[in-house]
C-alpha atoms as a PDB file:
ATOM      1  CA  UNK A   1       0.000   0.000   0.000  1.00  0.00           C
ATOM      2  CA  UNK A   2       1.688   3.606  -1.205  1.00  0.00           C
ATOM      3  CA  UNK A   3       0.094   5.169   2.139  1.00  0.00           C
ATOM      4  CA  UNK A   4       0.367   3.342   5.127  1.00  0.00           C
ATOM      5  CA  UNK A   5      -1.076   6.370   7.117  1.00  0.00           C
ATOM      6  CA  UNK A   6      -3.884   8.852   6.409  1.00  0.00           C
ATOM      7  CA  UNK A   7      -1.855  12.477   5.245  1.00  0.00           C
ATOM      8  CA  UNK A   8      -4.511  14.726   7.823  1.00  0.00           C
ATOM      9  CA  UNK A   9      -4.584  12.516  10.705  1.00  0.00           C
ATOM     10  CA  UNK A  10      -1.741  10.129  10.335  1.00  0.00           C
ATOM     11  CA  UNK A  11      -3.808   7.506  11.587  1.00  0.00           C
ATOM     12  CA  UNK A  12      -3.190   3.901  10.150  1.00  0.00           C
ATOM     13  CA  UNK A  13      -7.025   3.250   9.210  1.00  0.00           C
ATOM     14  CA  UNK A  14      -7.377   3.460   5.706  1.00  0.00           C
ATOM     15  CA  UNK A  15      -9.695   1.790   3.373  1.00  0.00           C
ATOM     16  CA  UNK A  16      -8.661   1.531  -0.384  1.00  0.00           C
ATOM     17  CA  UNK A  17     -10.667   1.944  -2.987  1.00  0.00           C
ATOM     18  CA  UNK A  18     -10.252   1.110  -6.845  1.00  0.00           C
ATOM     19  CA  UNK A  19      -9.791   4.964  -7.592  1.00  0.00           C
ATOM     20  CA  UNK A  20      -9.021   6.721  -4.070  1.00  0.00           C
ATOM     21  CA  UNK A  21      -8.516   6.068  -0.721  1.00  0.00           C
ATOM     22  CA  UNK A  22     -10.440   6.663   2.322  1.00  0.00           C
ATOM     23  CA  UNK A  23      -9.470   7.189   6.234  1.00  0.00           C
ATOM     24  CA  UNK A  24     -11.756   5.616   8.300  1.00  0.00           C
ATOM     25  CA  UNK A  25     -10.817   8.082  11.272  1.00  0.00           C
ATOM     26  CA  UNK A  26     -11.418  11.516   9.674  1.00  0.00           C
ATOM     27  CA  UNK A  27     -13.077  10.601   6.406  1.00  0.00           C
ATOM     28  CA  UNK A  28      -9.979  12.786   4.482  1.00  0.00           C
ATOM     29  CA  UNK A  29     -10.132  10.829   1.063  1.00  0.00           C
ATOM     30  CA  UNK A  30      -7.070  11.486  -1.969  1.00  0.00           C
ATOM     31  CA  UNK A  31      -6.372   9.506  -5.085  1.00  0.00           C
ATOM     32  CA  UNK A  32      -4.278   6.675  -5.798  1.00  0.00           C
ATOM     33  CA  UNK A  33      -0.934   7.109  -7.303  1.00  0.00           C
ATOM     34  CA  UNK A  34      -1.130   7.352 -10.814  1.00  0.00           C
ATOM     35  CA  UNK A  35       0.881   4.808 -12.870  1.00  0.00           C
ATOM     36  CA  UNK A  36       4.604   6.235 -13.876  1.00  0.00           C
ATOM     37  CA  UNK A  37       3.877   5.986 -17.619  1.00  0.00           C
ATOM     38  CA  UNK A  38       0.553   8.381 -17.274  1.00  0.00           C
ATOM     39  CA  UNK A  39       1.572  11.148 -19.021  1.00  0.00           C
ATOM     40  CA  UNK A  40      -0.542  14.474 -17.781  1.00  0.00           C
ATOM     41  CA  UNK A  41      -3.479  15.690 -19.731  1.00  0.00           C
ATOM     42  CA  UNK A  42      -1.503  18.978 -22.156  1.00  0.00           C
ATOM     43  CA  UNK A  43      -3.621  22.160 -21.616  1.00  0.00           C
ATOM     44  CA  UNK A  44      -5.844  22.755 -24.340  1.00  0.00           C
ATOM     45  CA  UNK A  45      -5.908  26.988 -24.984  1.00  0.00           C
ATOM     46  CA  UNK A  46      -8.715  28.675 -26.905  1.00  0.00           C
ATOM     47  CA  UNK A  47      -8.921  32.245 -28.137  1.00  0.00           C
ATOM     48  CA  UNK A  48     -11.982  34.068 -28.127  1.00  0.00           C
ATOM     49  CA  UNK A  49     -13.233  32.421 -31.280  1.00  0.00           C
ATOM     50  CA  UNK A  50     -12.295  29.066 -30.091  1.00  0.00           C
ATOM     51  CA  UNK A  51      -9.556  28.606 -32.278  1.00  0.00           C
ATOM     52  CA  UNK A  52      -6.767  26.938 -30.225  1.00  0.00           C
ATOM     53  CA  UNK A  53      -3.793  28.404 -29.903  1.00  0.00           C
ATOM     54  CA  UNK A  54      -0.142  27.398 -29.320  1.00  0.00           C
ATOM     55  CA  UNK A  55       3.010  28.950 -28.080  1.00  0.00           C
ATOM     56  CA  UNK A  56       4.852  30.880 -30.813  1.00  0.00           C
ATOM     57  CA  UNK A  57       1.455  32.270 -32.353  1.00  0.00           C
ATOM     58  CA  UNK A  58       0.699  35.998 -32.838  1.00  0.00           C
ATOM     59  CA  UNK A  59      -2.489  37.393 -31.013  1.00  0.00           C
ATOM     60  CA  UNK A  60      -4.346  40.449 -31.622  1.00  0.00           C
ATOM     61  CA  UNK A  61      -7.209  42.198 -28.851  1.00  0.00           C
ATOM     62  CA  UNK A  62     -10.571  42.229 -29.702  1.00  0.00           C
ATOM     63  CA  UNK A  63     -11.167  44.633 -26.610  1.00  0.00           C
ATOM     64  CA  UNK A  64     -10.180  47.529 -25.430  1.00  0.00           C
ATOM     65  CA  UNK A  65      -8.748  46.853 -22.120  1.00  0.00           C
ATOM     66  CA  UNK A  66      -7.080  49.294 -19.423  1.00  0.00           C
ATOM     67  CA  UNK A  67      -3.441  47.875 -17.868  1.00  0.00           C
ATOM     68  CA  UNK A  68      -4.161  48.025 -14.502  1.00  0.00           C
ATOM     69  CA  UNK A  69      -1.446  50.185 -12.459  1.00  0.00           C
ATOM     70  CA  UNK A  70      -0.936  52.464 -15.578  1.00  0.00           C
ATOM     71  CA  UNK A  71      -2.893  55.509 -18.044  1.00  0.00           C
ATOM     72  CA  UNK A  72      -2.166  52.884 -20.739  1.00  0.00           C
ATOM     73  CA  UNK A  73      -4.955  51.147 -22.938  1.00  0.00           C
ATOM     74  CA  UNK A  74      -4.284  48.193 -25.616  1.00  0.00           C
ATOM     75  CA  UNK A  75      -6.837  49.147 -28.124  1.00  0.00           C
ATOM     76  CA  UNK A  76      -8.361  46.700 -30.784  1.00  0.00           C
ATOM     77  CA  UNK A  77      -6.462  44.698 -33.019  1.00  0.00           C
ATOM     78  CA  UNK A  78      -3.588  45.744 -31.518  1.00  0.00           C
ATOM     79  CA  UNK A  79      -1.084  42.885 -32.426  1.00  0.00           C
ATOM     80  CA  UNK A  80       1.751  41.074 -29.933  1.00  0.00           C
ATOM     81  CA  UNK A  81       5.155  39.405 -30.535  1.00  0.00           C
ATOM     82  CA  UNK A  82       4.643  35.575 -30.613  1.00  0.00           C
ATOM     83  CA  UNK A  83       3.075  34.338 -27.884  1.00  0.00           C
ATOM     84  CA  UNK A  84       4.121  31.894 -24.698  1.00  0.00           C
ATOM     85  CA  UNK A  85       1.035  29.538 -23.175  1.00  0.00           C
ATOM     86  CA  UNK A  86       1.190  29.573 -19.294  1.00  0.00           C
ATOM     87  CA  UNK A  87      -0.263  28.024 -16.381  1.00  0.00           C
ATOM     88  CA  UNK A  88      -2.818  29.794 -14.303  1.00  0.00           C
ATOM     89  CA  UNK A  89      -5.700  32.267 -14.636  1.00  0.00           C
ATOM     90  CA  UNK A  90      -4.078  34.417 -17.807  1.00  0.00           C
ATOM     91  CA  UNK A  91      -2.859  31.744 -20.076  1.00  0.00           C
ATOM     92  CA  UNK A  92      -0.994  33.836 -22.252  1.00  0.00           C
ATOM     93  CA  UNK A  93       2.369  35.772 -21.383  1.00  0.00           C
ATOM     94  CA  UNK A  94       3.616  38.165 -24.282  1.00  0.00           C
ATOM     95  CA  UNK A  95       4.589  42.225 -25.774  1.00  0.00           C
ATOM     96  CA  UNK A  96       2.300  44.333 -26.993  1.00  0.00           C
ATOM     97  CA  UNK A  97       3.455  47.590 -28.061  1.00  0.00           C
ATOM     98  CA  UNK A  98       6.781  47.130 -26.130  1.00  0.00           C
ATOM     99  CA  UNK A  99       5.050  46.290 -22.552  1.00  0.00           C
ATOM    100  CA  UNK A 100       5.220  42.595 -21.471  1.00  0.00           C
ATOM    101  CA  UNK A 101       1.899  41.493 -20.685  1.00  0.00           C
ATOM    102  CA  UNK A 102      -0.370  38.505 -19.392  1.00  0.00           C
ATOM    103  CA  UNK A 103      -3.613  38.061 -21.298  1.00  0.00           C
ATOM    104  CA  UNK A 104      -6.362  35.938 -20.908  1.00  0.00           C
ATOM    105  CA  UNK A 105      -6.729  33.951 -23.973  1.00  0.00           C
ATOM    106  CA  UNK A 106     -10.962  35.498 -23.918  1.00  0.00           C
ATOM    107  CA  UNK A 107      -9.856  38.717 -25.234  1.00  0.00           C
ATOM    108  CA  UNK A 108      -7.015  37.866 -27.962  1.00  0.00           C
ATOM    109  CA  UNK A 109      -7.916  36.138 -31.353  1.00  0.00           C
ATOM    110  CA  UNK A 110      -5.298  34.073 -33.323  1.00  0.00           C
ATOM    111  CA  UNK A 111      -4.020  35.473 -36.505  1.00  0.00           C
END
């Protein structure tokens, strides 16, 4: 067994299941290890048109949108550098108009 103790409690009193297991002292239930060949699911990035897009693609706004912190605005169709996919709630890193941005991918479309 990968877990001989439950990771909240630490208690020894674990039940497995085919998919997770379960302690029986606190109820705390986490998933079983994954095999070592299970390669993780790739990211799948859409722009606002759902076209998806890939790092190394060039983006332009279909919004107007204020940079926070700043006077400046990126207005429509403004176009960026190529473009780098990254985790987390903006997907996209890149420059527009010399200033290194991140974007969510909702307000770029792929051209």
């Amino acid at each position: 067994m990968p877990h001989s103790t439950c990771p909240l409690c630490e208690q020894p009193d674990i039940l497995t299941h085919a998919a997770h297991h379960e302690c029986l002292t606190c109820g705390h239930e986490w998933p079983t290890a994954e095999a070592p060949d299970a390669a993780p699911a790739e990211r799948i990035v859409k722009d606002a048109y759902g076209n998806v897009l890939a790092t190394g693609d060039i983006v332009a706004m279909i919004k107007d949108l204020k940079l926070k912190g700043s006077s400046d605005v990126l207005k429509v169709g403004t176009k960026s550098k190529p473009i780098r996919l990254v985790d987390g709630d903006h997907e996209i890193d890149c420059k527009m108009d010399g200033i290194s941005i991140a974007l969510k991918a909702c307000f770029v479309k792929k051209i």
